[in-house]
Protein backbone atom coordinates (compact mmCIF):
# COMPACT_ATOMS: atom_id res chain seq x y z
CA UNK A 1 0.00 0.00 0.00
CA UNK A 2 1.06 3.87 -0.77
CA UNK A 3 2.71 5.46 1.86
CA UNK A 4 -0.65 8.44 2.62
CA UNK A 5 -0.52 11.49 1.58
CA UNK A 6 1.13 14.51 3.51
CA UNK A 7 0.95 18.46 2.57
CA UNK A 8 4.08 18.60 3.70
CA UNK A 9 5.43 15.65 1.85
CA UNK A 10 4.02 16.41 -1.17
CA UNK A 11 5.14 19.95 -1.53
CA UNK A 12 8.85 18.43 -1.08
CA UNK A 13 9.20 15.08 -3.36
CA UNK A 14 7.89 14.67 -6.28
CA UNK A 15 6.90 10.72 -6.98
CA UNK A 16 6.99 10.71 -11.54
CA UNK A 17 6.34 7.31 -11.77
CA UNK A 18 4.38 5.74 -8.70
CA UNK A 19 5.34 2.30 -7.44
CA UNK A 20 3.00 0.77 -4.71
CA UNK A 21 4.34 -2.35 -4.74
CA UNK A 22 8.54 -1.55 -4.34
CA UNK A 23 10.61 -2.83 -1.94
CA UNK A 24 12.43 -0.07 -1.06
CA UNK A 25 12.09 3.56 -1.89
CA UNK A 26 15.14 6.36 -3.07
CA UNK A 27 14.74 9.72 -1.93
CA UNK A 28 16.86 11.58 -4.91
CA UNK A 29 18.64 14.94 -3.97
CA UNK A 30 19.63 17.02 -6.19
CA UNK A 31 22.86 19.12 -7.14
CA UNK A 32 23.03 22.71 -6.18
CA UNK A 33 21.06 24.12 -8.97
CA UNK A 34 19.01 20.89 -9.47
CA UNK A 35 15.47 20.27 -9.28
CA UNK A 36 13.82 17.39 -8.74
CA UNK A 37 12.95 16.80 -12.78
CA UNK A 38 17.14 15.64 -12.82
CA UNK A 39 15.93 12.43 -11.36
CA UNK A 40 13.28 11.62 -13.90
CA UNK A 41 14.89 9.64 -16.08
CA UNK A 42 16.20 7.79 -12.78
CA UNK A 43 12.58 7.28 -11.53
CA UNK A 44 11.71 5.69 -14.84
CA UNK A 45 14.19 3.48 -15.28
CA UNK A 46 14.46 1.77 -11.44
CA UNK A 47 10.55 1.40 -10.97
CA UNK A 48 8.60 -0.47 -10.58
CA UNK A 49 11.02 -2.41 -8.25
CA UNK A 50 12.30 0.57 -6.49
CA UNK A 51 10.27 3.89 -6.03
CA UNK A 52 11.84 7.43 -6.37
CA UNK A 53 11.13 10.39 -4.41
CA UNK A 54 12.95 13.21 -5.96
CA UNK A 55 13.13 16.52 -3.87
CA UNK A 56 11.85 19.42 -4.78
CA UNK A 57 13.84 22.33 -2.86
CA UNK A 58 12.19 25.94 -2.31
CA UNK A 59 13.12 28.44 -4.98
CA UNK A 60 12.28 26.77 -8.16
CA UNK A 61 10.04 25.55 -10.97
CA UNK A 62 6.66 24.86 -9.02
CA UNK A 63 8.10 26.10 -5.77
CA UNK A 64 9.76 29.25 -7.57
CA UNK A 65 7.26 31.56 -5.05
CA UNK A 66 8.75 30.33 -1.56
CA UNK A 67 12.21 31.47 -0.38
CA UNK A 68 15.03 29.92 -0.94
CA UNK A 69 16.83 27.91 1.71
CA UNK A 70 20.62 28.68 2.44
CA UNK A 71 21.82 26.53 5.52
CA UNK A 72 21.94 22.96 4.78
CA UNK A 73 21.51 21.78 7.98
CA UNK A 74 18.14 23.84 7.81
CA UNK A 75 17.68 21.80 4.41
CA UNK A 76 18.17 18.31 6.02
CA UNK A 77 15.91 19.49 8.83
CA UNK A 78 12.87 20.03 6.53
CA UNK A 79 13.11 17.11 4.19
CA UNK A 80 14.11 15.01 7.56
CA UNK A 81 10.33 16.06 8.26
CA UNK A 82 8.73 15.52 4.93
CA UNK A 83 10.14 12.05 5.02
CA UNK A 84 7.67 11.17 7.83
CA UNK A 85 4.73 9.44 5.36
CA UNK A 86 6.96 7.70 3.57
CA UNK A 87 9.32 6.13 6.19
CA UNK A 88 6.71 2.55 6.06
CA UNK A 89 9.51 0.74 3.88
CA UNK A 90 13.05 1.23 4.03
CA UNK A 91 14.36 3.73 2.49
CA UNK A 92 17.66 4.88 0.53
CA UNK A 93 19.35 7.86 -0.17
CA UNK A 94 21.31 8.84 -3.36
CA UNK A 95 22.88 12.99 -3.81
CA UNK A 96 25.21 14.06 -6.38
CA UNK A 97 27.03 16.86 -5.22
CA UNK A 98 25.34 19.36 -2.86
CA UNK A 99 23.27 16.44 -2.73
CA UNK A 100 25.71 14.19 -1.24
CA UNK A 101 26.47 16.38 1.59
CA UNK A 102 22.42 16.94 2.00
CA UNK A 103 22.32 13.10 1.74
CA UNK A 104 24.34 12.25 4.73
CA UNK A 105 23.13 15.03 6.52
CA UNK A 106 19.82 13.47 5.85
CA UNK A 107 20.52 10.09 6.87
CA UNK A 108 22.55 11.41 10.06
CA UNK A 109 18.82 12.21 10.85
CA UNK A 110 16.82 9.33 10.01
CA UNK A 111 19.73 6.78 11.95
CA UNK A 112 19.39 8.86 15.13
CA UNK A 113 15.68 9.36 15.18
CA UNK A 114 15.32 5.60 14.09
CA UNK A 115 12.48 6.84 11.80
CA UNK A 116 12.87 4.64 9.30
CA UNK A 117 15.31 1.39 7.87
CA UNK A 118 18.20 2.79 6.08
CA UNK A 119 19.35 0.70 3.49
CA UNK A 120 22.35 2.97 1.87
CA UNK A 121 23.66 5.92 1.17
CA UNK A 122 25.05 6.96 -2.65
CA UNK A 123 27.07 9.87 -2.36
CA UNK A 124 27.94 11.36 -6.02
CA UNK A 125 30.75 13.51 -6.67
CA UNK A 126 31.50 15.09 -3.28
CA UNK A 127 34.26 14.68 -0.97
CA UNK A 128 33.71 13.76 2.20
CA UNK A 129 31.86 15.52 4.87
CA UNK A 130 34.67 16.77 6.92
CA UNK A 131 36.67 18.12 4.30
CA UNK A 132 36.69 21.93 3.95
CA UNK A 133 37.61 23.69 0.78
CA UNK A 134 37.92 27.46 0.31
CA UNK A 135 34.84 27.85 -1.94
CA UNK A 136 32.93 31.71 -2.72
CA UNK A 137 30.99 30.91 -5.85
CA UNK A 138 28.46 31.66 -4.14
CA UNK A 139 29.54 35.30 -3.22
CA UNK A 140 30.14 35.95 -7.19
CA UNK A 141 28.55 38.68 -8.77
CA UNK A 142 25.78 36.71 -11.69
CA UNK A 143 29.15 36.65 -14.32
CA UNK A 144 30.80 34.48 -11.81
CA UNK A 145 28.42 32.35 -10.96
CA UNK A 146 27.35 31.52 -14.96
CA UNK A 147 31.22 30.88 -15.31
CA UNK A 148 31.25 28.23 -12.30
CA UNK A 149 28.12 26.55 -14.18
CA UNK A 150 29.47 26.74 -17.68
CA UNK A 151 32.88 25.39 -16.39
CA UNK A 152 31.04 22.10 -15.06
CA UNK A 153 28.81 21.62 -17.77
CA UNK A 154 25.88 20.36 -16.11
CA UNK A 155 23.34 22.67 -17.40
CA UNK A 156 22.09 23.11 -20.82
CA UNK A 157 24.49 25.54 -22.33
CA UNK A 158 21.06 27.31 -24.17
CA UNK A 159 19.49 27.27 -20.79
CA UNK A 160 22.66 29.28 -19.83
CA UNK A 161 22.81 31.46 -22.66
CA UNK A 162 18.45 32.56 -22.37
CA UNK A 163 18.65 35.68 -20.00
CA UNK A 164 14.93 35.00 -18.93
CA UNK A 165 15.32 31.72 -17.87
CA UNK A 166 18.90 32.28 -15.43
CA UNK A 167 17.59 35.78 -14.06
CA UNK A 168 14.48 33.10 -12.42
CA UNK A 169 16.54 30.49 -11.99
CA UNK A 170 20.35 32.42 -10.62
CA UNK A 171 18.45 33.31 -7.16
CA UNK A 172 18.03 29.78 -6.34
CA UNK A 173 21.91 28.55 -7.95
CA UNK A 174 23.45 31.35 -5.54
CA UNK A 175 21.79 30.07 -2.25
CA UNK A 176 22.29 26.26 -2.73
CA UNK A 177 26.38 27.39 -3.08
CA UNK A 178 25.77 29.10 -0.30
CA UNK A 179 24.35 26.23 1.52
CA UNK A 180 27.13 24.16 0.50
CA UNK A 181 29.78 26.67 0.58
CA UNK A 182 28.78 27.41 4.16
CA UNK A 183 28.25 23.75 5.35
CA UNK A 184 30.58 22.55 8.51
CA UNK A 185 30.67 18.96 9.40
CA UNK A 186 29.99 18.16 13.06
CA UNK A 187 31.69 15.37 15.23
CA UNK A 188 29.32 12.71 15.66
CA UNK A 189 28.65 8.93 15.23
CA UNK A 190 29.63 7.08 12.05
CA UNK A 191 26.57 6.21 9.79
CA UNK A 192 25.01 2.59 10.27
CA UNK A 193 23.80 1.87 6.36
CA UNK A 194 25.54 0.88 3.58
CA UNK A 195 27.45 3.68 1.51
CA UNK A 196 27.88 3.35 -2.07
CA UNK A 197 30.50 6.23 -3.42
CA UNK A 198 30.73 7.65 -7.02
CA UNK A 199 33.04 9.83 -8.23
CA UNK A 200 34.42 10.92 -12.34
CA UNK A 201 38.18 10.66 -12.43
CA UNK A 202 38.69 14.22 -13.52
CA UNK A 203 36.10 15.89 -11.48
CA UNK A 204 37.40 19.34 -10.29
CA UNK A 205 35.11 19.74 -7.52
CA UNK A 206 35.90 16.20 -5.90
CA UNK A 207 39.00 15.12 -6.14
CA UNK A 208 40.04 11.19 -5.67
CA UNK A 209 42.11 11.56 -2.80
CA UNK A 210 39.16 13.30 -1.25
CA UNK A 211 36.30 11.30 -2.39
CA UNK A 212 38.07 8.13 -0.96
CA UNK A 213 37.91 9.48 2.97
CA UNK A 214 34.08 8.79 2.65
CA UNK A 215 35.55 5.35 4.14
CA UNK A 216 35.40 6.67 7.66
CA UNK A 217 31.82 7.93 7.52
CA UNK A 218 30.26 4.34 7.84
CA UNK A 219 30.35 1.26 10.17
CA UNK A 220 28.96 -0.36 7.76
CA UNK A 221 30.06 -1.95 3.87
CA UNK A 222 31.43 1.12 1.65
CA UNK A 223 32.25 1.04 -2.05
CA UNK A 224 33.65 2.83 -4.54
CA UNK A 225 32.75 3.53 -8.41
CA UNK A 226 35.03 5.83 -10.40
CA UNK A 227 33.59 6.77 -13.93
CA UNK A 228 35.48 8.78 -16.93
CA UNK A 229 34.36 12.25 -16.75
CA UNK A 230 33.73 15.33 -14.81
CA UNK A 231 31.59 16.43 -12.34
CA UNK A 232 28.18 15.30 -14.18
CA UNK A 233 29.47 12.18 -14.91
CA UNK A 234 26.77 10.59 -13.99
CA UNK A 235 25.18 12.35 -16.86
CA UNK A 236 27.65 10.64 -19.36
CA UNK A 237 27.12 7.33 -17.72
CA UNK A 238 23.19 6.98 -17.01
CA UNK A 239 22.90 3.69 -17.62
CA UNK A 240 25.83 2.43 -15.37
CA UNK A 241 24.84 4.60 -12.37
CA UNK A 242 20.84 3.12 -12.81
CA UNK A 243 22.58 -0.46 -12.97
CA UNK A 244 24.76 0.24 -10.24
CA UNK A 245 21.61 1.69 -7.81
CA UNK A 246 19.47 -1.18 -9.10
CA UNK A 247 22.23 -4.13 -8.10
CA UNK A 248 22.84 -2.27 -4.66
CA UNK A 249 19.34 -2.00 -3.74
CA UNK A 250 17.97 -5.64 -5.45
């Protein structure tokens, strides 16, 4: 049976292909930037056997009205509370980049509350929690901040190039790097679940030697995945990611 419905729920994951019947459940995060449509082809291709919940931040497409959120720990707070209805089967978490810090943030949450079974964790080019880079995209004028996005090609390059479009959507870009940018790790217990890690081998942003120290962030099995590419990698590699989440979670 569905999980029931929630306002609250609702207004934060979007469910694009329904899936009464899985197993298990991945909430989907997505990349500073991202909305919850990245996931789409992801929902598609893992159900019926495993259904997505891709989150829907504040700031954009339908939720383009409500302000924008720029702490992450406030971030992990809220969708730690949306997850409520649909914590009835266990549940796993996969972030790419902002997403991956979100993600463990996340299931930091859901482990210490014991709100739900946490299967795994698949944290997508991002180094690991504790390590601190000098980053300021974020305090860019817009120039800057279209440079940082063009550099690692993970939007449209005519999305990037239609004024219209990136004066809606640049309010929303600058507080997720904020949000990111800004994020400190905190001392506290090592995560129980399963972490799977994926990483491209020439991804500026997450570096090898710093995507490997996810190793100490778990009690629990970790493993890693390194694909040819940048930081949207996962992009270039669709298929092998969706066979990857689909053996892990099987």
């Amino acid at each position: 049976m569905a999980a029931p419905a929630s306002a609250h729920g609702d207004l934060w994951f979007r469910r694009f292909e329904p899936a009464p019947d899985a197993q298990v459940r991945l909430v989907c995060l997505p990349h500073a930037g991202g909305s919850a449509s990245f996931y789409l082809p992801m929902a598609r291709a893992l159900g019926p056997a495993v259904e997505v919940l891709s989150a829907q931040y504040p700031g954009r497409q339908d939720r383009h009205h409500e302000p924008c959120i720029r702490d992450l720990g406030v971030l992990a707070d809220e969708l730690f509370a949306a997850l409520g209805p649909w914590a009835d089967r266990p549940l796993a978490i996969f972030g790419h980049s902002m997403g991956a810090a979100l993600g463990f943030e996340l299931a930091r949450r859901i482990e210490t509350a014991g709100a739900a079974e946490l299967v795994r964790l698949f944290a997508s080019g991002r180094p690991a929690p504790s390590v601190q880079r000098n980053e300021n995209v974020h305090q860019r004028d817009d120039d800057g901040l279209l440079a940082e996005l063009k550099a690692l090609s993970g939007t449209d390059s005519r999305v990037l190039d239609d004024e219209e479009l990136m004066e809606m959507a640049l309010p929303a870009i600058r507080a997720d790097y904020e949000a990111v940018e800004t994020y400190r790790y905190a001392d506290g217990p090592k995560l129980r679940c399963q972490v799977t890690v994926l990483a491209g081998d020439d991804d500026p942003v997450a570096p090898l030697d710093e995507v490997r120290q996810w190793r100490a962030y778990t009690e629990a099995e970790l493993d890693f995945h390194i694909f040819p590419g940048g930081h949207f990698f996962l992009a270039d590699h669709q298929d092998a990611v969706i066979g990857l989440i689909r053996d892990r979670l099987a």
